[in-house]
PDB file of N, CA and C in Angstrom:
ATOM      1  N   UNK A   1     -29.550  54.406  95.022  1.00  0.00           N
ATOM      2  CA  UNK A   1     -29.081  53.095  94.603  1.00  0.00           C
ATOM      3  C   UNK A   1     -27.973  52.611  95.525  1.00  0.00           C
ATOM      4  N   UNK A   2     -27.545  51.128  95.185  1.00  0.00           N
ATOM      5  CA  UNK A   2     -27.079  50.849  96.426  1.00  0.00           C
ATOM      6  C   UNK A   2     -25.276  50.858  95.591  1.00  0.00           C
ATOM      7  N   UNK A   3     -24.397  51.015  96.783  1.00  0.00           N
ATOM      8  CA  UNK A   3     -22.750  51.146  96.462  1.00  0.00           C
ATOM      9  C   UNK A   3     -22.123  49.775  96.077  1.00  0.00           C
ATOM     10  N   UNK A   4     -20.806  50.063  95.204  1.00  0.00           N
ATOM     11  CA  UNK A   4     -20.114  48.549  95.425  1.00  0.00           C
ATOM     12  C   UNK A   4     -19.839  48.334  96.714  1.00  0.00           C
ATOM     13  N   UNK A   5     -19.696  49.244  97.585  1.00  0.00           N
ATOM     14  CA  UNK A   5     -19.330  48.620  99.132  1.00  0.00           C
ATOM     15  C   UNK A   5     -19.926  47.947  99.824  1.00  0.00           C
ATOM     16  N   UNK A   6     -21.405  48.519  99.349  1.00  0.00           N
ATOM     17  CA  UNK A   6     -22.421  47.832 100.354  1.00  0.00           C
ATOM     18  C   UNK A   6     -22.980  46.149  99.229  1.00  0.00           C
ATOM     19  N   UNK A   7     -22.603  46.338  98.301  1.00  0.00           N
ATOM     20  CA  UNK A   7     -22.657  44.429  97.293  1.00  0.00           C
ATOM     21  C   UNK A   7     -21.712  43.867  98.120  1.00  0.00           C
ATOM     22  N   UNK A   8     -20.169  44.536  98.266  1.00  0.00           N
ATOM     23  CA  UNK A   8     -19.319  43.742  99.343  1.00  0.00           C
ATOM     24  C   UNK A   8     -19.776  43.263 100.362  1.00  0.00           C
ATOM     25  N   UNK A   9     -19.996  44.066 100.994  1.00  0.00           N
ATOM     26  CA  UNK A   9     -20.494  43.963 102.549  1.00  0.00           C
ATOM     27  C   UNK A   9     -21.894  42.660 102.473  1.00  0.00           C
ATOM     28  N   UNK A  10     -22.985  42.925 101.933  1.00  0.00           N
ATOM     29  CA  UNK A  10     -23.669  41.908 101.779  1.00  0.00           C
ATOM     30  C   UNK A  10     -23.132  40.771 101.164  1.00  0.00           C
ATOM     31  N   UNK A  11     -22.853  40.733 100.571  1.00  0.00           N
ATOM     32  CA  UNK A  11     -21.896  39.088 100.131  1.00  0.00           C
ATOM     33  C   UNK A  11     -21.246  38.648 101.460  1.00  0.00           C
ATOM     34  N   UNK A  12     -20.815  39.201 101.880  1.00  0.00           N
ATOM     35  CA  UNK A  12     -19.609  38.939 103.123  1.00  0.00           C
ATOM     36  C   UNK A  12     -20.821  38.388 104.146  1.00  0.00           C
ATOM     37  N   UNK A  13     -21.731  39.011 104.646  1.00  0.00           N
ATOM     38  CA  UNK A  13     -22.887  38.937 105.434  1.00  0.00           C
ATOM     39  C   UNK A  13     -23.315  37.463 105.278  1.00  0.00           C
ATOM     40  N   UNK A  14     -23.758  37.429 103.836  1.00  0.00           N
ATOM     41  CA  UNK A  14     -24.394  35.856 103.309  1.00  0.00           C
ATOM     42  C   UNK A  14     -23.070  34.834 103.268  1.00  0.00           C
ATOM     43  N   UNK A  15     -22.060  35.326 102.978  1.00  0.00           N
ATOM     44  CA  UNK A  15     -21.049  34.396 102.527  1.00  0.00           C
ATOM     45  C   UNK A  15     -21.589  33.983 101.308  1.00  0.00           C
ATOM     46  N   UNK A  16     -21.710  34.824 100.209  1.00  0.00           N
ATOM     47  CA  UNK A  16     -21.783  34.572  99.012  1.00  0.00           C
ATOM     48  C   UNK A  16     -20.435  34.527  98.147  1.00  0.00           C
ATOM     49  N   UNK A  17     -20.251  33.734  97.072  1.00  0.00           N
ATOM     50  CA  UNK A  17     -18.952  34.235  95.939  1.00  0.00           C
ATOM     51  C   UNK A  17     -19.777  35.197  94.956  1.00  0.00           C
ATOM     52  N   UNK A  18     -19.125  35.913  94.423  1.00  0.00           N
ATOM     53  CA  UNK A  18     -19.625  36.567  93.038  1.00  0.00           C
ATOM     54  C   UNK A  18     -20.184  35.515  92.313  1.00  0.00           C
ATOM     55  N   UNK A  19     -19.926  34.288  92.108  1.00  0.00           N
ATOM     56  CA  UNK A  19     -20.638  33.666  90.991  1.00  0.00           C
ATOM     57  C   UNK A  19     -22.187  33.368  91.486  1.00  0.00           C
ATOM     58  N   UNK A  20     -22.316  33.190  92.714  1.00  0.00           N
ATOM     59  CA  UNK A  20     -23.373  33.151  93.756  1.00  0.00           C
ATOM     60  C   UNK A  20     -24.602  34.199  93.829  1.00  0.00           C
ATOM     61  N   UNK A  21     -24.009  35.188  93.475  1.00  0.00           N
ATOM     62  CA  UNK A  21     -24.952  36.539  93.821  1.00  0.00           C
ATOM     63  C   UNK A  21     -24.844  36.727  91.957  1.00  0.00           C
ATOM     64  N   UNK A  22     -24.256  36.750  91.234  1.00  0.00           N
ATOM     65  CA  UNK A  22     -24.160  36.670  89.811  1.00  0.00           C
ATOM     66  C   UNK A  22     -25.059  36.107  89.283  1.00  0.00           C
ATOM     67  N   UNK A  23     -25.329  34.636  89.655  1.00  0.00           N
ATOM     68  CA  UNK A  23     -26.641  33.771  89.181  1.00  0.00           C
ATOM     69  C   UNK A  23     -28.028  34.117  90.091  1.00  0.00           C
ATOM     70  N   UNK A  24     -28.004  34.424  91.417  1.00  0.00           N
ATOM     71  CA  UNK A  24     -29.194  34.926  91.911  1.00  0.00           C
ATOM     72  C   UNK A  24     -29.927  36.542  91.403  1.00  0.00           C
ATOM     73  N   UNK A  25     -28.801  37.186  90.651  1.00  0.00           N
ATOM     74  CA  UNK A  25     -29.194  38.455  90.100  1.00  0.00           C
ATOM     75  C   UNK A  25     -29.554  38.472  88.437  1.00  0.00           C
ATOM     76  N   UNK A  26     -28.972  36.919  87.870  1.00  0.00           N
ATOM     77  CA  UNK A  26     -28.785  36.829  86.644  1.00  0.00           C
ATOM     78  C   UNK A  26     -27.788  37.954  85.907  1.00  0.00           C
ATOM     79  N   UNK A  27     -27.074  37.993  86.125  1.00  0.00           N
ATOM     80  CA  UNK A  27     -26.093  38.915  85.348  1.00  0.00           C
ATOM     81  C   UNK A  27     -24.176  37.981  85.050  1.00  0.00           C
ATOM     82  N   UNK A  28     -23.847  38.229  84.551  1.00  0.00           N
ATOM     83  CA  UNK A  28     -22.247  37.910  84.652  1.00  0.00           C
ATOM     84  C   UNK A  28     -21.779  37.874  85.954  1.00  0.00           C
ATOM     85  N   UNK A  29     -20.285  37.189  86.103  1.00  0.00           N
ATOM     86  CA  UNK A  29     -19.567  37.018  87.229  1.00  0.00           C
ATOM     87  C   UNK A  29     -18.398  38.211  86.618  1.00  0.00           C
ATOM     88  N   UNK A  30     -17.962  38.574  85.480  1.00  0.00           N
ATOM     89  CA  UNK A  30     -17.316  39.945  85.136  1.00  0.00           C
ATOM     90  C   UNK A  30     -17.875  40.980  85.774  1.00  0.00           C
ATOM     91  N   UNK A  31     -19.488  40.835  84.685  1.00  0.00           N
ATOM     92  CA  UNK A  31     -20.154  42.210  84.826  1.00  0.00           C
ATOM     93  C   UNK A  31     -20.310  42.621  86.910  1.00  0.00           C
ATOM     94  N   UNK A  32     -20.449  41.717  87.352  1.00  0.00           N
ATOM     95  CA  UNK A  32     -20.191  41.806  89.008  1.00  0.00           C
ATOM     96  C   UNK A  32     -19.253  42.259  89.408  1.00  0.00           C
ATOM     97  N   UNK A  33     -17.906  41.827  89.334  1.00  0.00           N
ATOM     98  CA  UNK A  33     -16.599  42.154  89.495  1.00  0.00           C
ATOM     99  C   UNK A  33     -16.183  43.389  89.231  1.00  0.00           C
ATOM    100  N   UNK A  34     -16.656  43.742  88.321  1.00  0.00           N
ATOM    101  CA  UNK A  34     -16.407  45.373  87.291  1.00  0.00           C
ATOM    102  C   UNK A  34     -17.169  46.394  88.092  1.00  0.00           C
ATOM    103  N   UNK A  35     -18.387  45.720  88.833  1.00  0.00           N
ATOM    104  CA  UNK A  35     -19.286  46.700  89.345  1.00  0.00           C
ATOM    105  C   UNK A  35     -18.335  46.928  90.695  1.00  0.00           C
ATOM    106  N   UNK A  36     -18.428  45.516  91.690  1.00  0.00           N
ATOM    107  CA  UNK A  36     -17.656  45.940  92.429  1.00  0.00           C
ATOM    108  C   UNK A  36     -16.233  46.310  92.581  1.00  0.00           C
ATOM    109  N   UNK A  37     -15.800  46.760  91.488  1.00  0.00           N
ATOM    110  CA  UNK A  37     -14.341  46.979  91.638  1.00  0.00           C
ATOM    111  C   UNK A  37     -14.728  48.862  91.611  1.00  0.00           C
ATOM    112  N   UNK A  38     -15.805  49.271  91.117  1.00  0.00           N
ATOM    113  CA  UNK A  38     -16.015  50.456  90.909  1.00  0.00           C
ATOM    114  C   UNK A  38     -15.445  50.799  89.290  1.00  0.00           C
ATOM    115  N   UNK A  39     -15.394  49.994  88.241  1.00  0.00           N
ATOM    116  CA  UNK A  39     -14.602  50.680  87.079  1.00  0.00           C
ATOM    117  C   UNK A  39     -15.814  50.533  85.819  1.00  0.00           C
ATOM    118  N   UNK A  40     -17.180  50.223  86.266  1.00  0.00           N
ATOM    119  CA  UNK A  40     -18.114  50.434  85.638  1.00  0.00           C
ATOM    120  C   UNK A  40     -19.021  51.523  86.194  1.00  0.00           C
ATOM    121  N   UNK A  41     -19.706  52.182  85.275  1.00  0.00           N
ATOM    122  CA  UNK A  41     -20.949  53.156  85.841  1.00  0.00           C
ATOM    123  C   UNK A  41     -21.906  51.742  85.540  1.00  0.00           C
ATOM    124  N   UNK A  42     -22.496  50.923  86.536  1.00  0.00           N
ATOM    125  CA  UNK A  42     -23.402  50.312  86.127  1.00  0.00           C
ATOM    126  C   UNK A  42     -25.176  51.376  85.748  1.00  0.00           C
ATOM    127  N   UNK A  43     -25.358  50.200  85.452  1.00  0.00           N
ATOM    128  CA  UNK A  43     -26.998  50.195  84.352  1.00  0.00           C
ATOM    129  C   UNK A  43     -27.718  50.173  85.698  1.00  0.00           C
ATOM    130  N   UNK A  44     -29.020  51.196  85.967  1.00  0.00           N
ATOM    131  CA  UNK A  44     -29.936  50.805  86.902  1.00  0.00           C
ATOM    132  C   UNK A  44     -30.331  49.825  86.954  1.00  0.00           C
ATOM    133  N   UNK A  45     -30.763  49.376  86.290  1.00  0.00           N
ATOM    134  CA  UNK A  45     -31.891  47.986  86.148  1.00  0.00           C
ATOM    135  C   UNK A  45     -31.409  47.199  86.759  1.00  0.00           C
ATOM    136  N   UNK A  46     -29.566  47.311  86.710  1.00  0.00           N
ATOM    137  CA  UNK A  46     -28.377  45.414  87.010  1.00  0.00           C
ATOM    138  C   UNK A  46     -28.446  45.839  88.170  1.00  0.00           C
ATOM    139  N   UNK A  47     -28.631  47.049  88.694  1.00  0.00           N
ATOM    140  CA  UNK A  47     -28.072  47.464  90.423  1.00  0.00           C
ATOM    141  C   UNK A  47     -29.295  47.045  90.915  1.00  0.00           C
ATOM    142  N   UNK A  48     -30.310  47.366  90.607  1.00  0.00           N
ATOM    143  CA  UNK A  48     -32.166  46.624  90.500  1.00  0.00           C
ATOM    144  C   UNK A  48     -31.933  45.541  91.148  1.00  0.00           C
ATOM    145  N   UNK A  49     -31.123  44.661  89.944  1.00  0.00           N
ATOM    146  CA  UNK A  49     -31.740  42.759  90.378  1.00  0.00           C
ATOM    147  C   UNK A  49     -30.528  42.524  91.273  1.00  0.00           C
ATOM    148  N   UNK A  50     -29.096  43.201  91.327  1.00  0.00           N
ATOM    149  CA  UNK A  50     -29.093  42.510  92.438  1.00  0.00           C
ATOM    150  C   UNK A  50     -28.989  43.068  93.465  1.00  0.00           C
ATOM    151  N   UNK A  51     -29.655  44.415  93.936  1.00  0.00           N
ATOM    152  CA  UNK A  51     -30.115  44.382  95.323  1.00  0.00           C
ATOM    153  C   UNK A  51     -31.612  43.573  95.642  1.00  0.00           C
ATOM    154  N   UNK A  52     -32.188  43.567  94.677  1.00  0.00           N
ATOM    155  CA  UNK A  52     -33.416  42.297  95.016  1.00  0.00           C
ATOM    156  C   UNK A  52     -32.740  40.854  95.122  1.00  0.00           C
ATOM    157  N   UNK A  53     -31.971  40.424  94.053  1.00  0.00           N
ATOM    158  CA  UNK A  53     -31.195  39.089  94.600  1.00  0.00           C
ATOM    159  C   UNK A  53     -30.906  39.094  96.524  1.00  0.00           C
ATOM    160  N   UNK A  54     -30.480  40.175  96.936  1.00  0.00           N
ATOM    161  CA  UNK A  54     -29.497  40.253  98.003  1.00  0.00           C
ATOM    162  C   UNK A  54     -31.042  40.504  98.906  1.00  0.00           C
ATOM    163  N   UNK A  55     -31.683  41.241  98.872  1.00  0.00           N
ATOM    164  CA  UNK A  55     -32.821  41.557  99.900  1.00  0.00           C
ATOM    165  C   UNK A  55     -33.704  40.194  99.741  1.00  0.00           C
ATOM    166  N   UNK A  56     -33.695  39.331  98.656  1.00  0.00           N
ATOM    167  CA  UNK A  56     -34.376  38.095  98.532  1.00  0.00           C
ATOM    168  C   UNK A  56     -33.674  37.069  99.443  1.00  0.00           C
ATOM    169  N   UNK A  57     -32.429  37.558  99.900  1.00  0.00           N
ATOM    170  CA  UNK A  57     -31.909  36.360 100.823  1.00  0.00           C
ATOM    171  C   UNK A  57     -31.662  36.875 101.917  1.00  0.00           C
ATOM    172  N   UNK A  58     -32.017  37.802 102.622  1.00  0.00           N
ATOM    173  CA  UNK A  58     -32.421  38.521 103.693  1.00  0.00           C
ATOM    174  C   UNK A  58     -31.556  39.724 104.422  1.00  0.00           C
ATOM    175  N   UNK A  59     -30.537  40.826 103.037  1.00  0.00           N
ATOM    176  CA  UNK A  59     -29.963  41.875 103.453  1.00  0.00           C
ATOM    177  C   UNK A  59     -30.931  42.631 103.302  1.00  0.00           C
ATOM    178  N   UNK A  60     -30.905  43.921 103.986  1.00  0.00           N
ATOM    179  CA  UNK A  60     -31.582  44.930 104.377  1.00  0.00           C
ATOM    180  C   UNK A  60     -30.182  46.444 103.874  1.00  0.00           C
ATOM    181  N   UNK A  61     -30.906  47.019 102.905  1.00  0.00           N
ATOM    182  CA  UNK A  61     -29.681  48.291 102.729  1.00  0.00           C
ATOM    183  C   UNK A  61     -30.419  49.372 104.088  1.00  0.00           C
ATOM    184  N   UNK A  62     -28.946  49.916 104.513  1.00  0.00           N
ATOM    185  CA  UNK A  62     -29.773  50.890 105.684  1.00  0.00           C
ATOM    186  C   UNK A  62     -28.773  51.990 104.838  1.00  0.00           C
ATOM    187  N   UNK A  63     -29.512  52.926 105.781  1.00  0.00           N
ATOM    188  CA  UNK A  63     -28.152  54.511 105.652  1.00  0.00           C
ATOM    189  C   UNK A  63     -28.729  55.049 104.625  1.00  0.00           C
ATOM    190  N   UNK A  64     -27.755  56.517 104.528  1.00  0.00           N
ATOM    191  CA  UNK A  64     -28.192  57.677 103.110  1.00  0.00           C
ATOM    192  C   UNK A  64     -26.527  57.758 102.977  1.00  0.00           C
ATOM    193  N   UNK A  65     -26.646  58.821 102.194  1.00  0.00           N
ATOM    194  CA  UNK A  65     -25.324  59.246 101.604  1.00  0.00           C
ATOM    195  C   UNK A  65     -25.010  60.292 102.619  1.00  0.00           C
ATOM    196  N   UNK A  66     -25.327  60.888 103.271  1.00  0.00           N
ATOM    197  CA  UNK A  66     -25.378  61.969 104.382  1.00  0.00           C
ATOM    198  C   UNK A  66     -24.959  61.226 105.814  1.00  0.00           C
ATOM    199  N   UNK A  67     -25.381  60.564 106.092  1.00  0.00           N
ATOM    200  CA  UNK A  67     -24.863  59.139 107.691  1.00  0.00           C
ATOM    201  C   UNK A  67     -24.104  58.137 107.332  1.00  0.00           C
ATOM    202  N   UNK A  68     -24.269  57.578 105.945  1.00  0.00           N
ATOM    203  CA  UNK A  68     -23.212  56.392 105.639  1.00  0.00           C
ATOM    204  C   UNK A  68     -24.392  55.493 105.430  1.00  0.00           C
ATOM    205  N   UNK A  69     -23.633  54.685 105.085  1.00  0.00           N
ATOM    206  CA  UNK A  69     -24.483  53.492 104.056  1.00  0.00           C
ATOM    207  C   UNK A  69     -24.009  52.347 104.777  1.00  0.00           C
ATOM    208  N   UNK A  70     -24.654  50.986 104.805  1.00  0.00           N
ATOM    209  CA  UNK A  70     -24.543  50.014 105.606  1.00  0.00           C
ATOM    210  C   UNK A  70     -25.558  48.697 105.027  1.00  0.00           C
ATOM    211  N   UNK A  71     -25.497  47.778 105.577  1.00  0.00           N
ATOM    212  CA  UNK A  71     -26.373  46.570 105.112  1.00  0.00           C
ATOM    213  C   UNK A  71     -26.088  45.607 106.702  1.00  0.00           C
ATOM    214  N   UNK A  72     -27.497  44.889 106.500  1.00  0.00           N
ATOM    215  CA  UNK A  72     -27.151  44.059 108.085  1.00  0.00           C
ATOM    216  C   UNK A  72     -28.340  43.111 107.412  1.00  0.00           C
ATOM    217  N   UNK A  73     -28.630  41.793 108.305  1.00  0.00           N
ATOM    218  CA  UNK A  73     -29.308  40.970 107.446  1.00  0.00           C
ATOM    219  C   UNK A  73     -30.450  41.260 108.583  1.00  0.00           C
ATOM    220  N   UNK A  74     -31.706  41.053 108.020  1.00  0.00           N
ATOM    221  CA  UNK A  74     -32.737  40.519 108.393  1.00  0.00           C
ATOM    222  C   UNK A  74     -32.842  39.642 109.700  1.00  0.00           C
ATOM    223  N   UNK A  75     -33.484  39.868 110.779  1.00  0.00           N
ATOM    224  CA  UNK A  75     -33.920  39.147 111.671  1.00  0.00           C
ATOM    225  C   UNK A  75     -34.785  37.219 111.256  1.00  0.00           C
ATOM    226  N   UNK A  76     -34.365  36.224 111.739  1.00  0.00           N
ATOM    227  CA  UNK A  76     -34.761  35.420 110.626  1.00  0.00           C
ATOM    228  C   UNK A  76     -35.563  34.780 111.913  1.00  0.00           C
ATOM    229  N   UNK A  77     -37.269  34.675 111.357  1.00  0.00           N
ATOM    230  CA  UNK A  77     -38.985  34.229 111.768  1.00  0.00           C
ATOM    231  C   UNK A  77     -38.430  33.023 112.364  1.00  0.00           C
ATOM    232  N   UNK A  78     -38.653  32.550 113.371  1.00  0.00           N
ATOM    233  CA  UNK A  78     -38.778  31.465 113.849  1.00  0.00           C
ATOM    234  C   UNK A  78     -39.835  30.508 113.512  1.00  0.00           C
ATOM    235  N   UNK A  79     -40.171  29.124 113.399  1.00  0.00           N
ATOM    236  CA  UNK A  79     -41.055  28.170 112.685  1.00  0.00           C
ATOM    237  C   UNK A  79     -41.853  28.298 113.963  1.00  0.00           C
ATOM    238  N   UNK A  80     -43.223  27.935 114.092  1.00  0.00           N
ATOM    239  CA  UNK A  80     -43.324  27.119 115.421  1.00  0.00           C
ATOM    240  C   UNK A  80     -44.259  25.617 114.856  1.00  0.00           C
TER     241      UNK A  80
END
């Protein structure tokens, strides 16, 4: 599952606010805050929607717990 560091780090990436990634995950702007502050054991399911919120707008989680953990965005398709 993915860290509060790496919700930081992707927000920062998108330039999201918590209320931003809060409504794209459907969850609270607390219940977010709490996660990333680290003072909740979150619920799988909430860590679920919003690393799909966050991979739906084009972060990519890289790394293990063994090399380090990281996020970088997506290469973005050119139209033609």
């Amino acid at each position: 599952m993915i860290s509060d560091a790496q919700i930081r780090a992707a927000r920062g990436l998108l330039k999201w606010t918590q209320a931003m990634l809060a409504h794209a995950a459907g969850i609270s702007v607390v219940t977010l805050h709490m996660i990333e502050s680290g003072n909740v054991d979150p619920r799988v399911s909430t860590l679920a929607a919003i690393q799909a919120a966050l991979e739906k707008a084009g972060v990519e989680f890289i790394g293990s717990a063994e090399e380090g953990l990281g996020v970088r965005l997506r290469a973005r398709r050119r139209r033609r």
